[in-house]
C-alpha atoms as a PDB file:
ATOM      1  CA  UNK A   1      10.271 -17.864   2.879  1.00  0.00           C
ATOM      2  CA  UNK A   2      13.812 -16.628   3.521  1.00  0.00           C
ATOM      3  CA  UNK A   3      14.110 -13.041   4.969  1.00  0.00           C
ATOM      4  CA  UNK A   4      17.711 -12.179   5.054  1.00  0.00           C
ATOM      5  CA  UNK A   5      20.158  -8.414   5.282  1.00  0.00           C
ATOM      6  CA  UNK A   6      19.680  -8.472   1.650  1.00  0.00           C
ATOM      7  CA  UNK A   7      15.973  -8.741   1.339  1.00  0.00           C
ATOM      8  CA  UNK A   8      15.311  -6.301   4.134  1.00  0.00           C
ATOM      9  CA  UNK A   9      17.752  -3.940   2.762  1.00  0.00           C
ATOM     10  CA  UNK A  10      15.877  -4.057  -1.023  1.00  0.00           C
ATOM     11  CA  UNK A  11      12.657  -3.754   1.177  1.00  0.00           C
ATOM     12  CA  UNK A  12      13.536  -0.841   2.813  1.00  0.00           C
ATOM     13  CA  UNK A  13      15.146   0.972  -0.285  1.00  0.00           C
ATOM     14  CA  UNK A  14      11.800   0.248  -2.217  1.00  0.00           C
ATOM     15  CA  UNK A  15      10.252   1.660   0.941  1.00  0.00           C
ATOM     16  CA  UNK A  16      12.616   4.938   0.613  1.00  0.00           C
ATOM     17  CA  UNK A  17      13.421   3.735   4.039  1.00  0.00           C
ATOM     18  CA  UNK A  18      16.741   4.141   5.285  1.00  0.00           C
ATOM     19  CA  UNK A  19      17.707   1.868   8.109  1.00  0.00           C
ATOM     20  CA  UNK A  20      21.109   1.550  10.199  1.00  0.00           C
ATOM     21  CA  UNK A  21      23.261  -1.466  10.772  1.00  0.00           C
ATOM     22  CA  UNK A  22      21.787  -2.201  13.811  1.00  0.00           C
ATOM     23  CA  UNK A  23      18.332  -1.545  12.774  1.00  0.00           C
ATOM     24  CA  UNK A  24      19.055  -4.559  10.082  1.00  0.00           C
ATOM     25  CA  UNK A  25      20.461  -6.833  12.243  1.00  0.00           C
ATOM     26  CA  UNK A  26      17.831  -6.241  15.164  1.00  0.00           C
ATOM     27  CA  UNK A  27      14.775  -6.257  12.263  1.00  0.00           C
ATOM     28  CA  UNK A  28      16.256  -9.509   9.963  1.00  0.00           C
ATOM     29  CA  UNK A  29      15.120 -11.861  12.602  1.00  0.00           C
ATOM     30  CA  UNK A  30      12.046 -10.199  13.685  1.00  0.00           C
ATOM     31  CA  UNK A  31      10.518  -9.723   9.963  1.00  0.00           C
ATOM     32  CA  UNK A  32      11.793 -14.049   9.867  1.00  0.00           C
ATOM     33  CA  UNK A  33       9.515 -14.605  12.571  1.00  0.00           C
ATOM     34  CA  UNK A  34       6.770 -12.651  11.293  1.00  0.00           C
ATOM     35  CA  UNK A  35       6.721 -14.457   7.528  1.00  0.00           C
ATOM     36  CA  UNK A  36       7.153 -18.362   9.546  1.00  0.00           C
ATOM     37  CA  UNK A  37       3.947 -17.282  11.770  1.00  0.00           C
ATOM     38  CA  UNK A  38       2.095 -16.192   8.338  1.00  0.00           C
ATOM     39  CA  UNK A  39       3.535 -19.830   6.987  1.00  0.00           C
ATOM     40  CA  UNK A  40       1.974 -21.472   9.869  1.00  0.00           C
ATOM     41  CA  UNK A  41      -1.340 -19.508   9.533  1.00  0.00           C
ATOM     42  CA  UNK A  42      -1.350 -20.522   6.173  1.00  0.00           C
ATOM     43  CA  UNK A  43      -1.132 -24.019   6.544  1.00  0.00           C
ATOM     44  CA  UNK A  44      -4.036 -24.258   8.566  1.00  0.00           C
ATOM     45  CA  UNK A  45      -7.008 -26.575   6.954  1.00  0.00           C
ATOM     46  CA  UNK A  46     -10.139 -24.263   6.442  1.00  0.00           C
ATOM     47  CA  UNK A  47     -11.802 -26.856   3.494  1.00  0.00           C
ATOM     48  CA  UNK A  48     -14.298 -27.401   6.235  1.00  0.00           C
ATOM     49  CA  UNK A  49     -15.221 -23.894   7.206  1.00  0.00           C
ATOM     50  CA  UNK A  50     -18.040 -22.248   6.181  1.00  0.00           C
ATOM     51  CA  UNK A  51     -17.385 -18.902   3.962  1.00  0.00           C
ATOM     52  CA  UNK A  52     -18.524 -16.162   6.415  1.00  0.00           C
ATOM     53  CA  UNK A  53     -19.110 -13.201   3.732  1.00  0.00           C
ATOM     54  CA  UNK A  54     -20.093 -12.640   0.357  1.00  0.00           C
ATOM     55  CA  UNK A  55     -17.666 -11.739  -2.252  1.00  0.00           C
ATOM     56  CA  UNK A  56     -20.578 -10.474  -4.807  1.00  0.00           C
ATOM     57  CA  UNK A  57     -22.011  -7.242  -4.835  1.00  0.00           C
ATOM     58  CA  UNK A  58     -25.546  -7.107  -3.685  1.00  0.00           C
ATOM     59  CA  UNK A  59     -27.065  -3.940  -6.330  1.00  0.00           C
ATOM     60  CA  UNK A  60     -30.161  -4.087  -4.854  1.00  0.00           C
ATOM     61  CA  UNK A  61     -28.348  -2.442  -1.843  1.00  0.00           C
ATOM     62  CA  UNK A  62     -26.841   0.015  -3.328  1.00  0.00           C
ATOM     63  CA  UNK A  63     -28.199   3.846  -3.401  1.00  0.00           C
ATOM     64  CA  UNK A  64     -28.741   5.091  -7.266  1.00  0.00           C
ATOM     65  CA  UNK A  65     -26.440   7.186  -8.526  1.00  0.00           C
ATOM     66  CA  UNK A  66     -27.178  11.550  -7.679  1.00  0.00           C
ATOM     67  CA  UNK A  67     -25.620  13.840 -10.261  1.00  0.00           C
ATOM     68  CA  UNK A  68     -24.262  16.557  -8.146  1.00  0.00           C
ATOM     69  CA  UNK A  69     -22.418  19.729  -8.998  1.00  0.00           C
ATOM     70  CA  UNK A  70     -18.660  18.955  -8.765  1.00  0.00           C
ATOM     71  CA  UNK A  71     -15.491  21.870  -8.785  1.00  0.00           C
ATOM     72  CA  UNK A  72     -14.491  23.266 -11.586  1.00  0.00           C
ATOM     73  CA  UNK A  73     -11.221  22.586 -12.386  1.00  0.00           C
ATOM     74  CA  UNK A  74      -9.528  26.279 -11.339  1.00  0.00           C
ATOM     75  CA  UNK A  75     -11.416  25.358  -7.944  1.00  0.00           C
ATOM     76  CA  UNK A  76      -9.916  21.826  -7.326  1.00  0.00           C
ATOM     77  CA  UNK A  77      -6.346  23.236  -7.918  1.00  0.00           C
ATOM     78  CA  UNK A  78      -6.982  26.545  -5.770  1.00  0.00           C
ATOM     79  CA  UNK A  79      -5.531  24.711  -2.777  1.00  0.00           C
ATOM     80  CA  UNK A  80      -2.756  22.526  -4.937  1.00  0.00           C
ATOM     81  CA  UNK A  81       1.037  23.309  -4.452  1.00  0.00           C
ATOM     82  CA  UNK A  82       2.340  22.237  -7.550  1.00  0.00           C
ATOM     83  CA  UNK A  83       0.047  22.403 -11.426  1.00  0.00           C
ATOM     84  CA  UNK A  84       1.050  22.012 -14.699  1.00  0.00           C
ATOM     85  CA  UNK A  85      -1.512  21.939 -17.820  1.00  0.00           C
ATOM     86  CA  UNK A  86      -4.551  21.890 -15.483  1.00  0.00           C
ATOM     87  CA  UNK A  87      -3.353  19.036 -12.927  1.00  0.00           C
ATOM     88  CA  UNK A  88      -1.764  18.470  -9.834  1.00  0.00           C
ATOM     89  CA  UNK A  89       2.120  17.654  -9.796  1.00  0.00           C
ATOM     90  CA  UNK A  90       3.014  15.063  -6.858  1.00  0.00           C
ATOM     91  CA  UNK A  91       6.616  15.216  -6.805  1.00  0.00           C
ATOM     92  CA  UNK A  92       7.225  11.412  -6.546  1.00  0.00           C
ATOM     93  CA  UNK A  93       4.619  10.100  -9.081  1.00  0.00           C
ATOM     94  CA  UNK A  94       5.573  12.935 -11.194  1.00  0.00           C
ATOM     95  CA  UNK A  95       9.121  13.213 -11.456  1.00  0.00           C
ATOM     96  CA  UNK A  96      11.057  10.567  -9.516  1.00  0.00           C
ATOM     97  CA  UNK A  97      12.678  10.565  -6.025  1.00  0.00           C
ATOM     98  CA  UNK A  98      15.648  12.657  -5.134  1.00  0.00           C
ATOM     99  CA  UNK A  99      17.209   9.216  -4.418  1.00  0.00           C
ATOM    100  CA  UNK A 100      16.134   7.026  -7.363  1.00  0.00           C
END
């Protein structure tokens, strides 16, 4: 994969990152070298090698389920700096970045 200025740049604005000139020049080549190692790591043959885990989901290891008490609502937004209509506001979920 190609990692140029531009890609970096869309990176970091996606990232609400904001990066000097010579933080993208110094970076460009260094996030390069990072995505050709991951090529090379990914063109290593593992066909041969065993699968060390299980992806499935043993149940029979799992605890069973304890109903507990929980908070009431009023209690779980005691602490919350921002509510509206019985939930918490997070700013950049909520509304959009300053810079979007």
């Amino acid at each position: 994969m190609k990692f140029d200025k531009e890609l970096l740049e869309h990176v970091a604005h996606l990232s609400k990152i904001k990066l000097t000139d010579k933080e993208i020049e110094e970076f460009t080549p260094q996030m390069q070298s990072i995505l050709d190692s991951a090529g090379k790591i990914a063109q290593v043959d593992t066909s041969s090698v065993k699968m060390g885990y299980s992806q499935t989901i043993d149940f029979s290891e799992l605890r069973e389920d304890i109903v507990k008490p929980s908070l009431s609502n009023q209690e779980a937004l005691a602490n919350a700096p921002f509510t509206q209509a019985g939930y918490i506001q997070v700013w950049g979920a909520t509304f959009g970045s300053e810079e979007s």
